[in-house]
Protein backbone atom coordinates (compact mmCIF):
# COMPACT_ATOMS: atom_id res chain seq x y z
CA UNK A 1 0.00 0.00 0.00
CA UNK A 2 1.30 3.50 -0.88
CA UNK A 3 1.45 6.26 1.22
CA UNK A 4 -0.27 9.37 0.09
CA UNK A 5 2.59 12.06 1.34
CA UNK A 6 1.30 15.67 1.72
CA UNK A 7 3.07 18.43 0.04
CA UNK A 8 2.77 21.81 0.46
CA UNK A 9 0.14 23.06 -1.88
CA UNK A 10 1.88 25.37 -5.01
CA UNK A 11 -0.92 28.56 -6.03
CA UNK A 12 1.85 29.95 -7.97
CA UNK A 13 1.77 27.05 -10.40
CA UNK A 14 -2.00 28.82 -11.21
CA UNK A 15 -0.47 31.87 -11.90
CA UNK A 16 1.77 29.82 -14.29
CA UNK A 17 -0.82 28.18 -16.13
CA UNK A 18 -2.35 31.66 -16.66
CA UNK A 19 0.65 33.15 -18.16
CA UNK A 20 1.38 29.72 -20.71
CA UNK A 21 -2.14 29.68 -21.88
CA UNK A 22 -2.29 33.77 -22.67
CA UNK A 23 0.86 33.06 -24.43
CA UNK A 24 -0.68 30.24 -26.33
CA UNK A 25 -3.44 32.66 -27.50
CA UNK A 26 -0.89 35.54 -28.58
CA UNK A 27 0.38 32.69 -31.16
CA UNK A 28 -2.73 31.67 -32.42
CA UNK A 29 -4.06 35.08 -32.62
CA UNK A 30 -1.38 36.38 -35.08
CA UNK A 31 -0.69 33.20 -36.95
CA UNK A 32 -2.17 34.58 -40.36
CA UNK A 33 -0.72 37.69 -39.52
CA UNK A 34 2.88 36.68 -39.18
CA UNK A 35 2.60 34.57 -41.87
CA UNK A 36 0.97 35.61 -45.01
CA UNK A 37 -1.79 38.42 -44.21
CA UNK A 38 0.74 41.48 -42.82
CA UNK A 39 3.90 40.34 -44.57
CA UNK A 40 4.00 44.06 -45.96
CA UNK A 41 2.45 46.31 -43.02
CA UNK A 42 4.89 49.13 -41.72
CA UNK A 43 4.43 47.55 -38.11
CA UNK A 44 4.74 43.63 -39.79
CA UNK A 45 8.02 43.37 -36.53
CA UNK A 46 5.36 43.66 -34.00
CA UNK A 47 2.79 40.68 -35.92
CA UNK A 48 6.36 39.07 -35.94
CA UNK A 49 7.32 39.74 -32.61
CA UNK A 50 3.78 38.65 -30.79
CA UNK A 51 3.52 35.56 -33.30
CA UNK A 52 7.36 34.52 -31.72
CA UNK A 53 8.11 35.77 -28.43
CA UNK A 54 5.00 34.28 -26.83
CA UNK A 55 5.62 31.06 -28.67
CA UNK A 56 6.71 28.99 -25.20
CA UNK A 57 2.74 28.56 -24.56
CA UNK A 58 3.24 24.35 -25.00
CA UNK A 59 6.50 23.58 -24.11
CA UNK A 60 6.31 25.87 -20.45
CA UNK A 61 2.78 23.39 -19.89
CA UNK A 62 4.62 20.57 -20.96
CA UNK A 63 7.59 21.44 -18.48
CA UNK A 64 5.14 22.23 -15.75
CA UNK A 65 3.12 19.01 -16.26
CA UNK A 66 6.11 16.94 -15.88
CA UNK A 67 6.88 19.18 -12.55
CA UNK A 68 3.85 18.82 -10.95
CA UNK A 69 4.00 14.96 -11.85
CA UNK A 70 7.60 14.12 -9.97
CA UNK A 71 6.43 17.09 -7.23
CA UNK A 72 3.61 14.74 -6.38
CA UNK A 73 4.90 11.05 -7.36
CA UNK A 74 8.33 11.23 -6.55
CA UNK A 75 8.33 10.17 -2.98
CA UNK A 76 6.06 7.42 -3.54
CA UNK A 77 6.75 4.21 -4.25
CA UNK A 78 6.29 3.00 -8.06
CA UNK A 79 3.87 0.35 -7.72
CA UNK A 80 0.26 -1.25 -9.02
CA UNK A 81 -1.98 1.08 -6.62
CA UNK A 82 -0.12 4.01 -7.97
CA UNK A 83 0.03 3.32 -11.28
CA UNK A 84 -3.56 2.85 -11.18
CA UNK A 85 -4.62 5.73 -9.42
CA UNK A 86 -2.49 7.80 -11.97
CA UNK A 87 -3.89 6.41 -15.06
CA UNK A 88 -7.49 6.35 -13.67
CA UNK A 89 -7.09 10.34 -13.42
CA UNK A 90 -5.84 10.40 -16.95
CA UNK A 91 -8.20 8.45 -18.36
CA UNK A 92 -11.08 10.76 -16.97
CA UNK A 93 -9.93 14.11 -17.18
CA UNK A 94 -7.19 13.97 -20.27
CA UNK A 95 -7.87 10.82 -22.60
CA UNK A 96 -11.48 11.41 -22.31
CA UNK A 97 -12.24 15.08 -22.75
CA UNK A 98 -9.13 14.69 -25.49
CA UNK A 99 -11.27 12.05 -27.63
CA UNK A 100 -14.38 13.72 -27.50
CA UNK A 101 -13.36 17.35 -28.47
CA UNK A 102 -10.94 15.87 -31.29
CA UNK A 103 -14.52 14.56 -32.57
CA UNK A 104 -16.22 17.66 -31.89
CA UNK A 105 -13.45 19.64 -34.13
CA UNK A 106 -13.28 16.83 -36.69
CA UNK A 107 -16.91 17.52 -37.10
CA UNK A 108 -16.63 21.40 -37.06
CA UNK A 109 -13.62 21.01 -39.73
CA UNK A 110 -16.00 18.94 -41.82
CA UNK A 111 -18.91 21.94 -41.46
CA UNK A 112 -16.86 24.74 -42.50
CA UNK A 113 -15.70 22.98 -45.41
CA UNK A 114 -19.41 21.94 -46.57
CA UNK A 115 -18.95 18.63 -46.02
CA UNK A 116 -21.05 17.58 -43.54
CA UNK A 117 -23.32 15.86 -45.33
CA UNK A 118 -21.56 14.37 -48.22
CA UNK A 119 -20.33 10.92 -48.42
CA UNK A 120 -17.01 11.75 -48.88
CA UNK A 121 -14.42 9.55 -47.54
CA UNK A 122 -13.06 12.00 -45.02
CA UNK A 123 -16.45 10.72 -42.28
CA UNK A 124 -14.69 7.06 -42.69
CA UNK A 125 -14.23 5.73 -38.97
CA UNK A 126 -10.39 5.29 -39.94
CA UNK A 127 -9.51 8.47 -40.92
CA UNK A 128 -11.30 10.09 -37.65
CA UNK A 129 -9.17 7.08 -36.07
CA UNK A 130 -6.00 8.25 -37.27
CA UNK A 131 -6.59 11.51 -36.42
CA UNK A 132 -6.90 10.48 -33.18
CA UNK A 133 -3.97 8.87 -33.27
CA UNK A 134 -2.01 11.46 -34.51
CA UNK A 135 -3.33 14.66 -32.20
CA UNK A 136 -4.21 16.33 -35.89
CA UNK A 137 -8.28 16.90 -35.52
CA UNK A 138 -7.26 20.31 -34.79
CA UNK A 139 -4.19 21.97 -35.00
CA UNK A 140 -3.71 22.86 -31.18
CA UNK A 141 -4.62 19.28 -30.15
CA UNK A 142 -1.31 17.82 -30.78
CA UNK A 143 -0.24 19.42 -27.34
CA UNK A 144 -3.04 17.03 -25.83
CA UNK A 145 -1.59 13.86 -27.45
CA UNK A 146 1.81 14.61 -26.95
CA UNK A 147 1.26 14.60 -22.93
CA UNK A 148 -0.70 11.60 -23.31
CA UNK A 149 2.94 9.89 -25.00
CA UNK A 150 3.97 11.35 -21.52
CA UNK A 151 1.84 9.67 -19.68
CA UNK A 152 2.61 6.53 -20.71
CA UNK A 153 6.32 7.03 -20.05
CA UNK A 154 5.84 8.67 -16.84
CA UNK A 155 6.17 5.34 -14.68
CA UNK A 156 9.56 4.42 -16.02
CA UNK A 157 11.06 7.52 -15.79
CA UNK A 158 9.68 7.84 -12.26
CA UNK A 159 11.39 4.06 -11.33
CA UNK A 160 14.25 5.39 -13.41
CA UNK A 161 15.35 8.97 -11.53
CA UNK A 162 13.90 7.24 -7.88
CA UNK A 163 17.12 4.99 -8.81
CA UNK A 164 19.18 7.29 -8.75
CA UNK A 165 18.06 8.89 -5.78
CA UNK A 166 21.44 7.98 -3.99
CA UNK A 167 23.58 9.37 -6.86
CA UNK A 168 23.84 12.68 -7.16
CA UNK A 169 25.94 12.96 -10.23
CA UNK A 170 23.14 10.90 -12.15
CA UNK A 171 20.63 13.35 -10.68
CA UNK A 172 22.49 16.04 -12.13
CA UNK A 173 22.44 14.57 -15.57
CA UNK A 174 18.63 14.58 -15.96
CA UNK A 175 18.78 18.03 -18.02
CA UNK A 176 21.56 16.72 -20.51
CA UNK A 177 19.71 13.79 -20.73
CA UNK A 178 16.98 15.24 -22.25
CA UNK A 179 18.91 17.55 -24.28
CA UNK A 180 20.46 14.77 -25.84
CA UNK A 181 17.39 12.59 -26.65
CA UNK A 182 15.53 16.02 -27.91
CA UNK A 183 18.51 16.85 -30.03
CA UNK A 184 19.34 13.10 -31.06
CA UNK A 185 15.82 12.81 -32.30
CA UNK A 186 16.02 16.27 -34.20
CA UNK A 187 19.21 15.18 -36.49
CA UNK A 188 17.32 11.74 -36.60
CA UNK A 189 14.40 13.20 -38.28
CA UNK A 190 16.72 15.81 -39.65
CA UNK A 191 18.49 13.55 -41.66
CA UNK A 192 16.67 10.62 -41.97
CA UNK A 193 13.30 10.17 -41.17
CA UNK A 194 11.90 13.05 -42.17
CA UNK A 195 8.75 13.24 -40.08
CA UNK A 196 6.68 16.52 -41.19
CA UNK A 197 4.83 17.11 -37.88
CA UNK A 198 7.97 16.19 -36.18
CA UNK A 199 6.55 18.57 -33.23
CA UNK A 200 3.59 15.72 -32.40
CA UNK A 201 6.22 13.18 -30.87
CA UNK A 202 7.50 12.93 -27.60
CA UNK A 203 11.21 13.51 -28.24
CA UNK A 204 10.98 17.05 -29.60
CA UNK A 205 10.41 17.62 -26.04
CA UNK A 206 12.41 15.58 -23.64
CA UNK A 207 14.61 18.98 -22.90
CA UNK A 208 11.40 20.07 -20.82
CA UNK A 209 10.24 17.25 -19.16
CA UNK A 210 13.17 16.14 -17.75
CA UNK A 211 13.77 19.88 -16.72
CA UNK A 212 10.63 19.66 -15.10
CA UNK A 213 11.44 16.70 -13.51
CA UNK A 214 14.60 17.66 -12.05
CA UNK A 215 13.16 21.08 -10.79
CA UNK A 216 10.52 19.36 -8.97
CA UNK A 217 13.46 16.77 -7.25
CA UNK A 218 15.61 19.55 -6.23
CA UNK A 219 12.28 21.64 -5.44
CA UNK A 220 13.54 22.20 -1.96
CA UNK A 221 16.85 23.60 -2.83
CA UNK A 222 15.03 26.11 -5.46
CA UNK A 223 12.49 26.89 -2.98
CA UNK A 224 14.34 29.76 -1.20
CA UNK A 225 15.28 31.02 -4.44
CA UNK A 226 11.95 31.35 -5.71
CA UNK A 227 10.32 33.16 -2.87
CA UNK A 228 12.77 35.81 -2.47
CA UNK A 229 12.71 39.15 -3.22
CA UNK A 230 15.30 40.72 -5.10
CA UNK A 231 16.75 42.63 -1.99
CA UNK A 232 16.82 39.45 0.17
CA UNK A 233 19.02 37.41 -2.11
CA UNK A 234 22.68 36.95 -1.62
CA UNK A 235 25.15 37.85 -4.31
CA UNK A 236 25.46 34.83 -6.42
CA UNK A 237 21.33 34.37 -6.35
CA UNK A 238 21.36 37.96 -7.80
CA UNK A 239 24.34 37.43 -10.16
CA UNK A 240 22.39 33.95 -11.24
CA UNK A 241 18.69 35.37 -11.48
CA UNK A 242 20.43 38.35 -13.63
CA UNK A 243 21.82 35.98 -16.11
CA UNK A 244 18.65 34.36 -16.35
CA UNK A 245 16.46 37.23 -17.20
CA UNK A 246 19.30 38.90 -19.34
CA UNK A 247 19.99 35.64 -21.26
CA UNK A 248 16.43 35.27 -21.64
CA UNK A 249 15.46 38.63 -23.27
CA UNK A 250 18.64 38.30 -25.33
CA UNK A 251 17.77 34.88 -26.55
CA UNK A 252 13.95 35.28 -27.12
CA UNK A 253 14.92 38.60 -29.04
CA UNK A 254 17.30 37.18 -31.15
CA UNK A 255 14.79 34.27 -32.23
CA UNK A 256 12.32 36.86 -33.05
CA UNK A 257 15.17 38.27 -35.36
CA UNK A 258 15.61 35.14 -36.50
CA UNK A 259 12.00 34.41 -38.16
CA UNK A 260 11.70 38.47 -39.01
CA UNK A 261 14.85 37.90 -41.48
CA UNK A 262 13.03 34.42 -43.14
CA UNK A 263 9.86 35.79 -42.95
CA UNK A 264 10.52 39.42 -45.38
CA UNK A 265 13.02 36.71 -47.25
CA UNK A 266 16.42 38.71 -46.16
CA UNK A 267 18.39 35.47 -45.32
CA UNK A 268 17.65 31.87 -45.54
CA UNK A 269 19.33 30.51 -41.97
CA UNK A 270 19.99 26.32 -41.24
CA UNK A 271 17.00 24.98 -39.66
CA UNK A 272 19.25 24.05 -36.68
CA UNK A 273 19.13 27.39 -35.68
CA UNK A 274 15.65 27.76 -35.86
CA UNK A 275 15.27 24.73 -33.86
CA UNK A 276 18.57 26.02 -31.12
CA UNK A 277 17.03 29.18 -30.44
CA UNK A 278 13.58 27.96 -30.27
CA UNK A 279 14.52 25.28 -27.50
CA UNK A 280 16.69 27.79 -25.48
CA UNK A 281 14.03 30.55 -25.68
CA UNK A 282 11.42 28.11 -24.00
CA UNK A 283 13.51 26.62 -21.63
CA UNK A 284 14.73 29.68 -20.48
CA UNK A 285 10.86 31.29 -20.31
CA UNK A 286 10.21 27.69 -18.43
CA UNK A 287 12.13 29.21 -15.64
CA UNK A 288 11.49 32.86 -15.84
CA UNK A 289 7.78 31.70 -15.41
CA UNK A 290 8.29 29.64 -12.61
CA UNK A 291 10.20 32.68 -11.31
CA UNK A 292 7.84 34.97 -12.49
CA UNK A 293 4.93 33.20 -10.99
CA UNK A 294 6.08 33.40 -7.42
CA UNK A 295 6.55 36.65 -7.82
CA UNK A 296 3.62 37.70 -8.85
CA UNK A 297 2.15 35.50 -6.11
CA UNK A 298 4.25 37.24 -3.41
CA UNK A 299 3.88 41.20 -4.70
CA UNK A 300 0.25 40.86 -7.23
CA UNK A 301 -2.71 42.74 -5.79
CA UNK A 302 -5.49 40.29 -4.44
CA UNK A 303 -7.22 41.18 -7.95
CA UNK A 304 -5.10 40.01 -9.98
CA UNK A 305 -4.01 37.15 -8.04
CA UNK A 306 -7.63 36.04 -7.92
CA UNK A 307 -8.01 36.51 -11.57
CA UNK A 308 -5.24 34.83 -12.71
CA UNK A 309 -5.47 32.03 -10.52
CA UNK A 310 -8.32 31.42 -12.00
CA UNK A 311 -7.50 31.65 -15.82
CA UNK A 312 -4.80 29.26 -14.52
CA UNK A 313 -7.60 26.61 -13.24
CA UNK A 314 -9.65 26.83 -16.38
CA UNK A 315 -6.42 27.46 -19.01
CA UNK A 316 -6.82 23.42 -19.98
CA UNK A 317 -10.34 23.83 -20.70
CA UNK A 318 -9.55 27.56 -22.39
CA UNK A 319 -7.23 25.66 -24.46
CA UNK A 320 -9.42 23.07 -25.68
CA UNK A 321 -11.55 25.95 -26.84
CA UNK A 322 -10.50 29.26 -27.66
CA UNK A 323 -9.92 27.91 -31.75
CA UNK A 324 -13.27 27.86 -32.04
CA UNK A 325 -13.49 31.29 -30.96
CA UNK A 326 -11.08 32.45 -33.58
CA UNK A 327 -12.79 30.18 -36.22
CA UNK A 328 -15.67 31.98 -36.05
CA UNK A 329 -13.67 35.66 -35.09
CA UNK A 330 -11.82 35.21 -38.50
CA UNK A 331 -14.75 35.32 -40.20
CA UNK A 332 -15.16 38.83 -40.11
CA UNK A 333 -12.45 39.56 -42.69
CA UNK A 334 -14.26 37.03 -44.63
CA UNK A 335 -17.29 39.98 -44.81
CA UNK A 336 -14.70 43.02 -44.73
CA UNK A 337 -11.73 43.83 -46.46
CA UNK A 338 -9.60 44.24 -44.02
CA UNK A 339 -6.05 45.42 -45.92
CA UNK A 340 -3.29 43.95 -43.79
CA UNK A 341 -1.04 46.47 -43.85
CA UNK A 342 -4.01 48.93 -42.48
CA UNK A 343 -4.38 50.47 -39.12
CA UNK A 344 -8.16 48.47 -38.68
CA UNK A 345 -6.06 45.12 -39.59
CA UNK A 346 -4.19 45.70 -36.39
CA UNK A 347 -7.04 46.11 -34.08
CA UNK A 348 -8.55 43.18 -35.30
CA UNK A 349 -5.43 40.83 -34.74
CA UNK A 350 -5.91 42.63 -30.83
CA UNK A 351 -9.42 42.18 -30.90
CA UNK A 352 -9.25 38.39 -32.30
CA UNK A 353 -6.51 38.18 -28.89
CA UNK A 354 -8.74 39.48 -26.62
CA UNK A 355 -11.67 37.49 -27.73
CA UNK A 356 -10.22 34.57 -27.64
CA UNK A 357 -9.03 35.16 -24.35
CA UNK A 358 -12.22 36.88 -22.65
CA UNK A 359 -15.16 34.55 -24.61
CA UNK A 360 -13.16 31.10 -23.29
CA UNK A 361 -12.73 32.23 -20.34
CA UNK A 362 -16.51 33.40 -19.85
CA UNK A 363 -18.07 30.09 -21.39
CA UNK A 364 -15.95 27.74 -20.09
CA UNK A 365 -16.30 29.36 -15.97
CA UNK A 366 -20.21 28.76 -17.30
CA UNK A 367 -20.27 25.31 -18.25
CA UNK A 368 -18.31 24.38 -15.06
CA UNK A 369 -20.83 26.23 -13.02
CA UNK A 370 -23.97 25.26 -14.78
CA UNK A 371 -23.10 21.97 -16.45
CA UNK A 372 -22.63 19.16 -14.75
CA UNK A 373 -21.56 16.91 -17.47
CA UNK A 374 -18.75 19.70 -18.44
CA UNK A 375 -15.58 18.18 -17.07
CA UNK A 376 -16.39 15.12 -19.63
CA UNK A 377 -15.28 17.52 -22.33
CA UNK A 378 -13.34 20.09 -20.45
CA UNK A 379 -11.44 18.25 -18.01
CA UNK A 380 -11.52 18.77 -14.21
CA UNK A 381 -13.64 21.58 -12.26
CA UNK A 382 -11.19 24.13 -11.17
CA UNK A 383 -10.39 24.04 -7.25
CA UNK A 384 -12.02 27.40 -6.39
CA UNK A 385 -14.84 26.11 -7.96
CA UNK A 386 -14.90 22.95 -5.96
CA UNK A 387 -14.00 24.51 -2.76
CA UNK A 388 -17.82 26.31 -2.94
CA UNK A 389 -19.66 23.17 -2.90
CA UNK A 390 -17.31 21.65 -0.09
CA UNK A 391 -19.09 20.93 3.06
CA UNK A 392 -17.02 23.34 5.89
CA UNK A 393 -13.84 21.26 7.06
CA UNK A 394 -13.56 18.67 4.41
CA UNK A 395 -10.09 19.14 2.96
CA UNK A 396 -9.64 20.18 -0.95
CA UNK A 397 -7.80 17.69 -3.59
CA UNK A 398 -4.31 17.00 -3.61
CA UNK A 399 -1.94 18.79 -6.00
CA UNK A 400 -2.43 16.01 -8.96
CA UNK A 401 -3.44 18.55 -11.28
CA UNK A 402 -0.79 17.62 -14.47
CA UNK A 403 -1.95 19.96 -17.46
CA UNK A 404 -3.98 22.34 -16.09
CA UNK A 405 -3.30 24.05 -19.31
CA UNK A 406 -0.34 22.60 -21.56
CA UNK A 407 0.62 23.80 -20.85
């Protein structure tokens, strides 16, 4: 029998998951922009800039998933009543919701292109299989089935790093680890395999799970770190939390660059480079978020805390359905020319943002408030939500809240 050992609850990991998922929606917002629509507006390096910097949405969920995982599972023995348990959870409030909205979108895809009720191949059980299979109902969905590849390797890797609990210098080579299996993949597919949505697999993002792993093992050693205030840190915590934020700006700037000079056709670059800057922008916003989140938690007003604890709470569920929001936003230029190099093309790439943002975050507080049957497609009822209907002194869930998205 495992023992269920209690660990100090994390808020700031809300606070987290409401900074990944608006970052998710700054992407997704200015996709067409950055990409074809604004290629020749005068302010095309701020389309650029919003459709780049914020692009660490996924792989800062995926890196806090795998922290919250080995925050909660690490000190527990690896065996069948765990395993259970875990999967049980994943079953009902990933897998599930996961199936049924990668129908729902399948369905919506086959709407907006008129073929809803045609016989065409595309409504074939196999093909709606395979997309399944693949995370490619929707474009966004691939997060969804790359955490579930997660999930199924989560076990090992927790019997793996427990075994090395007593070795320090293997501890320490978690990160490079996953560095090299990220990057051994990369030149894999690079050179050989080819994959096109190499991005839907597992490996392109062992970097940030086993990050997230080894935060969450040396937790207690960051811990200080994280809930200090600049003034209260000694020298080398300053010198360290300077480089971060310094290398950070430097790198996610220069990765903007990067796209800017492909994008208006100036230079051509390797596609290593894409891929090097991308991976060291996100895993350095990984930890400038984590950072960011506890301070936020420690010096927010009790507004904003509120607020963005709860955007954290719903940000799976906000995920799982802002696209529809900009399916349907998007159809305005259909109706109006909109000229993208015009003044009225900017506000709406702001106003398709903010929509997105304020519309899934209204209806999907709603459904969890009014529909019962919501967390079958949505995924779990956020804790402040649960906390109402609580009777007064029952205690509120454990931390075992993976992708509160990932995010």
């Amino acid at each position: 029998m495992s023992q269920s050992i209690k660990k100090e609850r994390l808020p700031q990991l809300d606070l987290f998951r409401a900074m990944a998922i608006f970052c998710v929606i700054q992407v997704h917002s200015s996709s067409f922009a950055a990409a074809e629509q604004a290629l020749n507006s005068p302010i095309y390096y701020f389309y650029n800039w919003m459709n780049i910097f914020f692009k660490i949405g996924t792989p800062c969920f995926i890196f806090l998933s795998s922290f919250v995982l080995f925050y909660n599972y690490y000190d527990r023995p690896v065996n069948k009543e765990l395993i259970g348990h875990f999967y049980k959870k994943r079953l009902t409030y990933i897998i599930l919701p996961y199936i049924l909205v990668s129908c729902c979108y399948f369905l919506l895809v086959a709407w907006q292109r008129g073929e809803l009720a045609s016989n065409s191949k595309m409504y074939e059980l196999q093909l709606l299989g395979m997309k399944l299979l693949t995370g490619t109902s929707y474009t966004h969905l691939y997060f969804v089935f790359i955490s579930i590849q997660f999930y199924i390797l989560f076990p090992l890797a927790l019997w793996l790093f427990q075994s090395f609990r007593k070795s320090k210098i293997l501890l320490a080579l978690i990160i490079p680890l996953g560095l090299a299996i990220q990057y051994g993949f990369y030149f894999w597919n690079k050179f050989e395999l080819h994959i096109p949505n190499k991005g839907s697999y597992a490996p392109s993002y062992m970097a940030y799970y086993f990050m997230g792993a080894a935060i969450a093992i040396y937790f207690e050693h960051l811990k200080g770190w994280l809930k200090s205030d600049w003034k209260d840190m000694s020298g080398k915590q300053k010198m360290w939390t300077g480089l971060l934020w310094g290398s950070w700006l430097i790198v996610a700037f220069t990765h903007v660059q990067i796209w800017l000079s492909y994008r208006q056709h100036w230079s051509s670059p390797n596609t290593t480079w894409f891929e090097v800057l991308w991976n060291a922008h996100t895993l350095l916003s990984a930890l400038v978020l984590m950072r960011a989140s506890f301070l936020i938690q420690r010096r927010g007003s009790v507004f904003w805390n509120k607020a963005l604890t709860r955007l954290g709470e719903l940000s799976f569920a906000v995920y799982l359905f802002h696209p529809v929001v900009l399916l349907f936003y998007r159809r305005l230029r259909d109706h109006y020319t909109i000229p993208g190099d015009s003044a009225m093309y900017f506000l709406y790439i702001i106003g398709g943002s903010a929509c997105a943002l304020a519309i899934s975050w209204l209806f999907t507080q709603f459904c969890f408030r009014r529909l019962p049957f919501a967390s079958i497609f949505l995924g779990s009822v956020p804790y402040s939500l649960k906390k109402k209907k609580k009777a007064p002194g029952t205690h509120g869930p454990g931390q075992d809240r993976t992708v509160k998205m990932n995010g």
